[in-house]
C-alpha atoms as a PDB file:
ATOM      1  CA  UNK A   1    -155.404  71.561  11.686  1.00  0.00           C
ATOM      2  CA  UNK A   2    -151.540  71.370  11.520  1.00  0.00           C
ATOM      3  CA  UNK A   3    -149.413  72.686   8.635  1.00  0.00           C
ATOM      4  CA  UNK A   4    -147.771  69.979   6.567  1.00  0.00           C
ATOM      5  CA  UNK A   5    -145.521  70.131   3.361  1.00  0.00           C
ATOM      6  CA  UNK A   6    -146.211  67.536   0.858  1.00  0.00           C
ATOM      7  CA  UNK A   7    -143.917  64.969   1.088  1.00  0.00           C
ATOM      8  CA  UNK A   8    -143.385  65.299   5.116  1.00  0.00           C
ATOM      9  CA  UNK A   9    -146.820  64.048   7.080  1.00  0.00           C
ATOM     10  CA  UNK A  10    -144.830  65.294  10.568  1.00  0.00           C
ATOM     11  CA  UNK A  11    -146.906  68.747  11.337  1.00  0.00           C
ATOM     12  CA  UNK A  12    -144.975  71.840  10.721  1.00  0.00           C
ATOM     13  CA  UNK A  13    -144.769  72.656  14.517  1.00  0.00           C
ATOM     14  CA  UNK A  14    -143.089  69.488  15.589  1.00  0.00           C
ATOM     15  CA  UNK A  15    -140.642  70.055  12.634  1.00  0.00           C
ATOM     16  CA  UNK A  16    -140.245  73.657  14.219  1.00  0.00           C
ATOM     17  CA  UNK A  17    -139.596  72.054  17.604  1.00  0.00           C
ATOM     18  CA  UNK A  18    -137.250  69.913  16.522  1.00  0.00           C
ATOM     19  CA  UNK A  19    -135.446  71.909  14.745  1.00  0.00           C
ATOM     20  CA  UNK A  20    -135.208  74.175  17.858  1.00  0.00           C
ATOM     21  CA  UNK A  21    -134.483  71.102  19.975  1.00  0.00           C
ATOM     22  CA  UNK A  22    -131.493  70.330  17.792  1.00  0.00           C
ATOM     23  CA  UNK A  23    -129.735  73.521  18.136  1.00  0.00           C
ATOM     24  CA  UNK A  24    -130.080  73.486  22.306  1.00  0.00           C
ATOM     25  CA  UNK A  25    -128.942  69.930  22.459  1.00  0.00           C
ATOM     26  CA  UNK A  26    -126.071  70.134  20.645  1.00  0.00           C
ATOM     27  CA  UNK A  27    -125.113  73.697  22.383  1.00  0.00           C
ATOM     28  CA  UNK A  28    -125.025  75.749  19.427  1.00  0.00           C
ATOM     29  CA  UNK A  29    -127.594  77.198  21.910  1.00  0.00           C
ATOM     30  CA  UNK A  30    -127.022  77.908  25.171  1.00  0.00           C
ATOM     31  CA  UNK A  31    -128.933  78.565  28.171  1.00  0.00           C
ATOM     32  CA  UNK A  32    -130.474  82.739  27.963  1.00  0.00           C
ATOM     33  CA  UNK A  33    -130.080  82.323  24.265  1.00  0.00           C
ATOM     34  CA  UNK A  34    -132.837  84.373  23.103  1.00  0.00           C
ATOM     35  CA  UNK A  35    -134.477  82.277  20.600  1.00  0.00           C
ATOM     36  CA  UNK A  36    -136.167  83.675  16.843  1.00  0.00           C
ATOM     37  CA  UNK A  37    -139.837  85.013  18.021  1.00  0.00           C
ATOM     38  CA  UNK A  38    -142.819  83.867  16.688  1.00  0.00           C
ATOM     39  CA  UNK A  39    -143.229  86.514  13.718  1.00  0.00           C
ATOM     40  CA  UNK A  40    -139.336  85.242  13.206  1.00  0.00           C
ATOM     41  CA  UNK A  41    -140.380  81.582  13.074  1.00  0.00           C
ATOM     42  CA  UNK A  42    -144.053  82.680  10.848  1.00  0.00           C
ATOM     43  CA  UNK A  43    -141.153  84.712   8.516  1.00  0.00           C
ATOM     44  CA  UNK A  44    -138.389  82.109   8.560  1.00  0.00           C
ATOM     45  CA  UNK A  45    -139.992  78.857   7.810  1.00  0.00           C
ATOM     46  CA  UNK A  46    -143.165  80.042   6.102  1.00  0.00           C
ATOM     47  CA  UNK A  47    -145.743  79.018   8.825  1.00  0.00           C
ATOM     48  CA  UNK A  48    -148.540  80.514  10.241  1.00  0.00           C
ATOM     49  CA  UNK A  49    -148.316  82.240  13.451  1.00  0.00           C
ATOM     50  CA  UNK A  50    -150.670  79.451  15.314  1.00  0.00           C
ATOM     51  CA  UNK A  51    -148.277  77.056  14.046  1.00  0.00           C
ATOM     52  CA  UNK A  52    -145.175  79.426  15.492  1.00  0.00           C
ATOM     53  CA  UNK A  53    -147.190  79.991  19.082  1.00  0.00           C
ATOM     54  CA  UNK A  54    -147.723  76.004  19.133  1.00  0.00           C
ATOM     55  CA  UNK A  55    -143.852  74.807  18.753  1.00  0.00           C
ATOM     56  CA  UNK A  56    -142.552  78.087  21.472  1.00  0.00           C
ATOM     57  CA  UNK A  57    -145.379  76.692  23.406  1.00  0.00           C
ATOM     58  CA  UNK A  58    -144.649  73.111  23.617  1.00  0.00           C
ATOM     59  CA  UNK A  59    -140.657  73.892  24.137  1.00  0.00           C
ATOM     60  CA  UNK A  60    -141.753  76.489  26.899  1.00  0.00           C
ATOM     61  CA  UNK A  61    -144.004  73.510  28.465  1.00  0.00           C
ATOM     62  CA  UNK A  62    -141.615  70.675  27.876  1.00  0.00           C
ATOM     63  CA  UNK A  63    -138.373  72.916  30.022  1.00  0.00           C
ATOM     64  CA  UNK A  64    -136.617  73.913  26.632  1.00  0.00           C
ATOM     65  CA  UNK A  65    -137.363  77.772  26.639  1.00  0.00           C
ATOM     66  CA  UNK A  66    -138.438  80.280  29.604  1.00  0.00           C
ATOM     67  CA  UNK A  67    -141.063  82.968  27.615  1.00  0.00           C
ATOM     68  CA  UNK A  68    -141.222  86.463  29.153  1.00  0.00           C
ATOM     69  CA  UNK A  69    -144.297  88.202  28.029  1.00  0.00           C
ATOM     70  CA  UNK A  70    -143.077  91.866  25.896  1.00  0.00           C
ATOM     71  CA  UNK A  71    -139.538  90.720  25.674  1.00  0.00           C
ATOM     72  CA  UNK A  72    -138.601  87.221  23.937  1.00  0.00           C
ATOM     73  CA  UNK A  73    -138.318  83.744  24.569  1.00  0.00           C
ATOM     74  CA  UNK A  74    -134.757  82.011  25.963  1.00  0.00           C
ATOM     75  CA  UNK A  75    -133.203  79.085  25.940  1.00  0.00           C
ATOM     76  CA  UNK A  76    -134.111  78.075  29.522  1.00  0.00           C
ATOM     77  CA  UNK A  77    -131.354  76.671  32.554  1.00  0.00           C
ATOM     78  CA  UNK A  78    -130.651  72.745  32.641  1.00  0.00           C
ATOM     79  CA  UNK A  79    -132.805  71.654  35.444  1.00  0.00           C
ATOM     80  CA  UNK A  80    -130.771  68.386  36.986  1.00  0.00           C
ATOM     81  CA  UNK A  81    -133.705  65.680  38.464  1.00  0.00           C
ATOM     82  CA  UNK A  82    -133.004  64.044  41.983  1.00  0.00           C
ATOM     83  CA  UNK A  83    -136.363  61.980  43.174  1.00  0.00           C
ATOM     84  CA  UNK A  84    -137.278  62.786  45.894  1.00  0.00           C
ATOM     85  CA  UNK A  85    -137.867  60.464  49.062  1.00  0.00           C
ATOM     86  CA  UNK A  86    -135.935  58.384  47.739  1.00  0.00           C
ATOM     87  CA  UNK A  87    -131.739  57.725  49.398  1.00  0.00           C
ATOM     88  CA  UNK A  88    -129.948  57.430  46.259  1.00  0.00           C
ATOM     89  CA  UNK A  89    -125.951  58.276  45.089  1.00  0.00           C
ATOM     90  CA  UNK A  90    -125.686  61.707  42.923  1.00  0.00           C
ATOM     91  CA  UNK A  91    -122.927  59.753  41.022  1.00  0.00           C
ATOM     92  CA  UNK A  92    -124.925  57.457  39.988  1.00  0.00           C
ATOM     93  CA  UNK A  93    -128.049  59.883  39.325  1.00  0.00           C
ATOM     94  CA  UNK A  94    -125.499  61.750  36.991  1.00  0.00           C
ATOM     95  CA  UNK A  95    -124.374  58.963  35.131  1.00  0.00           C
ATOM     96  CA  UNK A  96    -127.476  57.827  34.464  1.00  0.00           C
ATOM     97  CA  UNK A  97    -127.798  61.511  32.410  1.00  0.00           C
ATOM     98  CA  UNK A  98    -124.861  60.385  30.550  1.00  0.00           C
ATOM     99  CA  UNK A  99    -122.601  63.042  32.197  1.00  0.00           C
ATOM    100  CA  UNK A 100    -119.172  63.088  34.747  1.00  0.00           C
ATOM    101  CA  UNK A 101    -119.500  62.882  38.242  1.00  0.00           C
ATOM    102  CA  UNK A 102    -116.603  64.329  40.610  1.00  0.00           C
ATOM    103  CA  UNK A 103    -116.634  65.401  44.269  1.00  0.00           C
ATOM    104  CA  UNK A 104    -114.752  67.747  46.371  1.00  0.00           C
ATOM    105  CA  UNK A 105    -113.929  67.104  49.770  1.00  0.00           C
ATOM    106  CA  UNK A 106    -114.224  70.822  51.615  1.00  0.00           C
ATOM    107  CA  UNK A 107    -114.240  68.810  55.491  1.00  0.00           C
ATOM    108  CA  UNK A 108    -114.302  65.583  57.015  1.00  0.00           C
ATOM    109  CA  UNK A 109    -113.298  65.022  60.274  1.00  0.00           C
ATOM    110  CA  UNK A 110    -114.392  64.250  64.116  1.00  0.00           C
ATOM    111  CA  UNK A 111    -116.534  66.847  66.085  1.00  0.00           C
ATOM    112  CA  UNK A 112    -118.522  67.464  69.296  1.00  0.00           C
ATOM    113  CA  UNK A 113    -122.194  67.661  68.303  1.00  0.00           C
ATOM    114  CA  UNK A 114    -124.401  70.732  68.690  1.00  0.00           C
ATOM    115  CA  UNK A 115    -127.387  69.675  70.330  1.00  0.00           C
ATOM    116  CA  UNK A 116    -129.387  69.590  67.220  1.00  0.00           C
ATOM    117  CA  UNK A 117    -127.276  67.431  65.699  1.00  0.00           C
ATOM    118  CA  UNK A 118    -127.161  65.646  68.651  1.00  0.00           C
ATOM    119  CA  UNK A 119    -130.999  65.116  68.838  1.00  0.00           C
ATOM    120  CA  UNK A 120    -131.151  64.475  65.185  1.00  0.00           C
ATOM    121  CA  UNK A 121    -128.998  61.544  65.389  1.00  0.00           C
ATOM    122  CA  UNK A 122    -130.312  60.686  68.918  1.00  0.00           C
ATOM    123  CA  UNK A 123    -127.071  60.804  70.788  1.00  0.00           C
ATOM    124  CA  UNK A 124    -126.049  62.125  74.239  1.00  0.00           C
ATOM    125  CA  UNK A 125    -125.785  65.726  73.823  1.00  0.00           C
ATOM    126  CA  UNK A 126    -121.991  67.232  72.952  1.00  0.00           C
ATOM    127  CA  UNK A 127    -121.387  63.347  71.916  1.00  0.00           C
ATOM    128  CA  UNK A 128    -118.586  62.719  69.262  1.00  0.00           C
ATOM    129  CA  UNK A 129    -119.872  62.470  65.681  1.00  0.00           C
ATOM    130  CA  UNK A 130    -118.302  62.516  61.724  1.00  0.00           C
ATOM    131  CA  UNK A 131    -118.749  65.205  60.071  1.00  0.00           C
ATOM    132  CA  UNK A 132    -118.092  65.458  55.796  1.00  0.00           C
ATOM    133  CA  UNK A 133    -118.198  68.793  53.288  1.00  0.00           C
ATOM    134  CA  UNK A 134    -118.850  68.082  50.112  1.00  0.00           C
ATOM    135  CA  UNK A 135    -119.033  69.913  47.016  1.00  0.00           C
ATOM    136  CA  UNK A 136    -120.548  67.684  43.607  1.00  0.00           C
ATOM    137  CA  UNK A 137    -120.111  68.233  40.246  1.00  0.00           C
ATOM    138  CA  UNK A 138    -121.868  67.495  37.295  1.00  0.00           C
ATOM    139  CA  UNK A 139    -119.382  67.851  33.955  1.00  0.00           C
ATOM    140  CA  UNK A 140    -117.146  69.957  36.207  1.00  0.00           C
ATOM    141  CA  UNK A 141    -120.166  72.545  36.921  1.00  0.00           C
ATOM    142  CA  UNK A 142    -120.859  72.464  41.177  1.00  0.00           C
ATOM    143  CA  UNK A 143    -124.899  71.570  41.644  1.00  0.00           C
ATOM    144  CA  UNK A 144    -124.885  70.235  45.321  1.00  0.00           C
ATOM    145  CA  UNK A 145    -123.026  71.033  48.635  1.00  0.00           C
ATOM    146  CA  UNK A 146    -123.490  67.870  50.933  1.00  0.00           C
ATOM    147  CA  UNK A 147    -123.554  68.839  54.429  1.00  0.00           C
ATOM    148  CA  UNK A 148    -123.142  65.360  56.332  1.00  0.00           C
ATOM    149  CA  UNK A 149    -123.053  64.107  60.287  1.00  0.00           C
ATOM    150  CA  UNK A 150    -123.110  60.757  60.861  1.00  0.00           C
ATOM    151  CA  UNK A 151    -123.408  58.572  64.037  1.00  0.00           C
ATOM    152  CA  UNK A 152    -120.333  56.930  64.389  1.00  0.00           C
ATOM    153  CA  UNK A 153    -121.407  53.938  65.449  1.00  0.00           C
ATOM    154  CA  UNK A 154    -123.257  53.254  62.008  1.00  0.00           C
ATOM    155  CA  UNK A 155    -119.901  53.943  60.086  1.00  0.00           C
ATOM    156  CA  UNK A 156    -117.449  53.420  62.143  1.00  0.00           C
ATOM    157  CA  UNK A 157    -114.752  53.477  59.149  1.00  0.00           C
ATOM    158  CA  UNK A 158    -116.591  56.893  57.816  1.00  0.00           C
ATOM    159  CA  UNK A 159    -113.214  59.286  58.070  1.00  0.00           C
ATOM    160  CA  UNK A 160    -111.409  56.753  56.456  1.00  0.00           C
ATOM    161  CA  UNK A 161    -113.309  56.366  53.402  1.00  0.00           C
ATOM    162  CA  UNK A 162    -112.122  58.395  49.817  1.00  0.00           C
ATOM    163  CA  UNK A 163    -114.894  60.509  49.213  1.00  0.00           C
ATOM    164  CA  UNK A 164    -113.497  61.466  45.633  1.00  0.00           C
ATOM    165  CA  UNK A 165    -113.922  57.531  44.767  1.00  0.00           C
ATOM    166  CA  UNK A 166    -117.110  56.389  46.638  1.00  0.00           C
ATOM    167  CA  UNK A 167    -119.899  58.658  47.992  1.00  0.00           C
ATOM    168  CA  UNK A 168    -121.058  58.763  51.501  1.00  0.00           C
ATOM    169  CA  UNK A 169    -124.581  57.914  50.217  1.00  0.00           C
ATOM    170  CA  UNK A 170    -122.613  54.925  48.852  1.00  0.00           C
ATOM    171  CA  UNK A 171    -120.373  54.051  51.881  1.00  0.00           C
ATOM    172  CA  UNK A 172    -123.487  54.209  54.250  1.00  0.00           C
ATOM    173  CA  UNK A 173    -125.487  51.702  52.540  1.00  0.00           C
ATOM    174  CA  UNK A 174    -122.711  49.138  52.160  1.00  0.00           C
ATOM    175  CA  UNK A 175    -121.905  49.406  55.679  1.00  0.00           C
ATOM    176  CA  UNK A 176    -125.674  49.994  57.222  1.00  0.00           C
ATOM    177  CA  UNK A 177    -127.873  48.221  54.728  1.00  0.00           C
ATOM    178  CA  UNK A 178    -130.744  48.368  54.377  1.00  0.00           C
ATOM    179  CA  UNK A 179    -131.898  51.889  55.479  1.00  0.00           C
ATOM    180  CA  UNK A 180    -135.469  51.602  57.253  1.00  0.00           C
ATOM    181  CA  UNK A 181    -136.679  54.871  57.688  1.00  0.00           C
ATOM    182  CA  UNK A 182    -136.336  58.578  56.016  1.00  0.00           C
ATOM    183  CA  UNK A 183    -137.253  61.534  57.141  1.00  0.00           C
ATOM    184  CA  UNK A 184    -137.210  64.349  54.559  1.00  0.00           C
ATOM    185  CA  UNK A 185    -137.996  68.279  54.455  1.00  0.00           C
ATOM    186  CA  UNK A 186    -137.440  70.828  51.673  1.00  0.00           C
ATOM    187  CA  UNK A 187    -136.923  74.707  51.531  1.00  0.00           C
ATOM    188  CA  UNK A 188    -136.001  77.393  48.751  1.00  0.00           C
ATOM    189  CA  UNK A 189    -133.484  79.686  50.984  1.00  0.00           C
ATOM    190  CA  UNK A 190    -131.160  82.012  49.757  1.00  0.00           C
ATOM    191  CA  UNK A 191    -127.565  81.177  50.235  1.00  0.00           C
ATOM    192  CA  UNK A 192    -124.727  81.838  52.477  1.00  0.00           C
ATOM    193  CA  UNK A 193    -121.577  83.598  51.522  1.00  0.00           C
ATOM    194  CA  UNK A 194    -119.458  80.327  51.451  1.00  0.00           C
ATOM    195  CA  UNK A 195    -122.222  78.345  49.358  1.00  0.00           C
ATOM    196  CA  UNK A 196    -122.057  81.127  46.836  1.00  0.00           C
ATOM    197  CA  UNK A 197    -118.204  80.728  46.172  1.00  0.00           C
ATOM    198  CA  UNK A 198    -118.738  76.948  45.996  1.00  0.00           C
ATOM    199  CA  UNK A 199    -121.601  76.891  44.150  1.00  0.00           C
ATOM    200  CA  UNK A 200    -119.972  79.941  41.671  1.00  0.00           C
ATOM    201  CA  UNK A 201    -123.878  81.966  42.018  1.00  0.00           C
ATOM    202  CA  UNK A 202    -125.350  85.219  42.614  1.00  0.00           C
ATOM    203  CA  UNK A 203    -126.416  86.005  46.628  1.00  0.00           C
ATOM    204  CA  UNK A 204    -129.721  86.661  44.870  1.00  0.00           C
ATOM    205  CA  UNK A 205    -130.019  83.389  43.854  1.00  0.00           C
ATOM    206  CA  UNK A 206    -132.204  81.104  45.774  1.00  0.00           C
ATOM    207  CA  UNK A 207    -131.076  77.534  46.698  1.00  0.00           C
ATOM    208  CA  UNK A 208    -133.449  74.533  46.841  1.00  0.00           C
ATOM    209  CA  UNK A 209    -132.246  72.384  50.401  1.00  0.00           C
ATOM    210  CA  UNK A 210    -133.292  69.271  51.023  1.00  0.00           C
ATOM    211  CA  UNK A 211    -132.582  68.139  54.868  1.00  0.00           C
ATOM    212  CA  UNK A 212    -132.521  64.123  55.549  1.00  0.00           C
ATOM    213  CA  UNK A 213    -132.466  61.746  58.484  1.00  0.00           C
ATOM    214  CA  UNK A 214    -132.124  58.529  57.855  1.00  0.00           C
ATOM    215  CA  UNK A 215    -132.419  54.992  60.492  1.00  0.00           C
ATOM    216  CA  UNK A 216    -130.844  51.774  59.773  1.00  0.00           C
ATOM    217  CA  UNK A 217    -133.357  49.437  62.186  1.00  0.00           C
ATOM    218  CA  UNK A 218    -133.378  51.382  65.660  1.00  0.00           C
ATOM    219  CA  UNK A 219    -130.589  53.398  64.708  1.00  0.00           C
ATOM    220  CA  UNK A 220    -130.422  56.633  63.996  1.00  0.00           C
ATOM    221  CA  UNK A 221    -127.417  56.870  61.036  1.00  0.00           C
ATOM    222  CA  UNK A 222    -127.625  60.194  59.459  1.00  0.00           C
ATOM    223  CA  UNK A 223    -128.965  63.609  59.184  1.00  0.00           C
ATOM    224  CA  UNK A 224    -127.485  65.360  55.761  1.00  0.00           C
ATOM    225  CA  UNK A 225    -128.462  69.088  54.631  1.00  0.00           C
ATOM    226  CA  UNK A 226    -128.095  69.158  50.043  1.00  0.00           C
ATOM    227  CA  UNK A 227    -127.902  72.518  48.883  1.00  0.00           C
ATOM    228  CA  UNK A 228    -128.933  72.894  45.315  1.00  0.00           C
ATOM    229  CA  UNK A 229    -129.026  75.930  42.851  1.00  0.00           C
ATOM    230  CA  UNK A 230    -132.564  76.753  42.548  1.00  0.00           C
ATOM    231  CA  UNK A 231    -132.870  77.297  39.325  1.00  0.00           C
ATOM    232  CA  UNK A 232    -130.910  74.866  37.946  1.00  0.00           C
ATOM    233  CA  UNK A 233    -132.455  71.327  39.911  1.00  0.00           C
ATOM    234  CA  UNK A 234    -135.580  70.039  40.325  1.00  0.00           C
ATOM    235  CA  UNK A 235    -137.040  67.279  42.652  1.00  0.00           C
ATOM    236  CA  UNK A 236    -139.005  64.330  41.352  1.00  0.00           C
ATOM    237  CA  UNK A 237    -142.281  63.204  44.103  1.00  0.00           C
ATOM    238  CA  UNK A 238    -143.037  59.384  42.982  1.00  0.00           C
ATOM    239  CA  UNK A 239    -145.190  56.923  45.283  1.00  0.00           C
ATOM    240  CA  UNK A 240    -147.905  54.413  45.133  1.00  0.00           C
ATOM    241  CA  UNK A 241    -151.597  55.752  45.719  1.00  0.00           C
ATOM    242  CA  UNK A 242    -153.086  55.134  48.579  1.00  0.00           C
ATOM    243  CA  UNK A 243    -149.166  55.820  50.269  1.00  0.00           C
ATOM    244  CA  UNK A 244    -149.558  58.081  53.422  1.00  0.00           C
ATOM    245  CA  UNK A 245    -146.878  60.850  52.496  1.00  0.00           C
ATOM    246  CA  UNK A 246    -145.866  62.800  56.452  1.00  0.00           C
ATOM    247  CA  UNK A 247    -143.893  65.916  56.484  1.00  0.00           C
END
């Protein structure tokens, strides 16, 4: 049975999680914080040590602290939540977190197109396609590179567009509504050189990359490659049962 104190019917170990809770939210603690232990907690507040194992438990579960067995518990990395299979603006998905969206432009201009790229948006091979670089921020901390070729055709105004105002997710679906088809794979890779320095992490440091292609009708209008700090994102699966998912 959970601990109470007379006068308080909430159990002792949601009062310990909240408490904890608290002090991450408000970034008194930060992330690798290494959080009071359980005998702290059992000492501290006066509870047992079920009690203590219950509320490091439920934070560990519910993303607030990463445990490591003989050594402590830590306040554990924001993990930013994109869904997945589903085209949608990463302004819009950080705004709706509460926080500040900005973007980078690294490239955007008019190239010749491997032949992957040009099989990927079903063009004539070395045909001419748009090519963007972007770099996203969420409260002025990088979490996606956005890698983007786009058939030229689809958007014909795409070089022309301010990327630091409107997204290309946001462009493409004004000027190419509605999209029809999206094809989707994800990877953990470790990254580049380059994506390090934009993306301010470790070589050691997987990424999480999402590659896209998207068709507006008959025509092919995109194929995008989102790089992602590994640790700190995490993809969202939703859909319907009974919904055939393909890889």
């Amino acid at each position: 049975m959970d601990e109470t104190r007379a006068g308080d019917p909430a159990p002792l170990y949601h009062r310990v999680k909240q408490h904890f809770i608290g002090r991450i939210e408000s970034g008194e603690w930060l992330p690798g914080h290494r959080v009071p232990s359980e005998h702290e907690v059992v000492r501290e507040w006066g509870v047992s040590r079920q009690t203590a194992n219950r509320a490091l438990r439920d934070l560990a579960n519910e993303g607030y602290l990463t445990r490591i067995q003989g050594v402590g518990s830590f306040v554990a990395q924001v993990k930013y939540q994109s869904p997945a299979l589903m085209v949608g603006s990463i302004s819009d998905e950080i705004a709706a977190r509460g926080h500040v969206h900005r973007a980078e432009v690294l490239t955007l201009e008019e190239v010749r197109a491997s032949d992957l790229i040009a099989w990927a948006l079903e063009l004539a091979p070395s045909g001419r396609v748009f090519h963007s670089l972007l770099l996203h921020f969420e409260d002025d901390v990088p979490i996606q590179i956005e890698d983007r070729y786009v058939n030229p055709a689809a958007a014909p105004d795409y070089l022309h567009e301010d990327f630091t105002r409107v997204t290309p997710n946001q462009h493409l679906i004004r000027v190419r509504s509605p999209i029809s088809e999206v094809e989707e794979s994800i990877e953990a890779v470790l990254p580049r050189p380059d994506q390090c320095t934009w993306l301010r992490i470790d070589p050691q440091r997987p990424c999480l990359v999402v590659r896209r292609r998207t068709w507006s009708g008959r025509m092919a209008v995109t194929q995008v490659t989102l790089t992602h700090p590994g640790d700190s994102y995490r993809l969202r699966l939703q859909f319907r049962p009974g919904e055939r998912i393909s890889g």
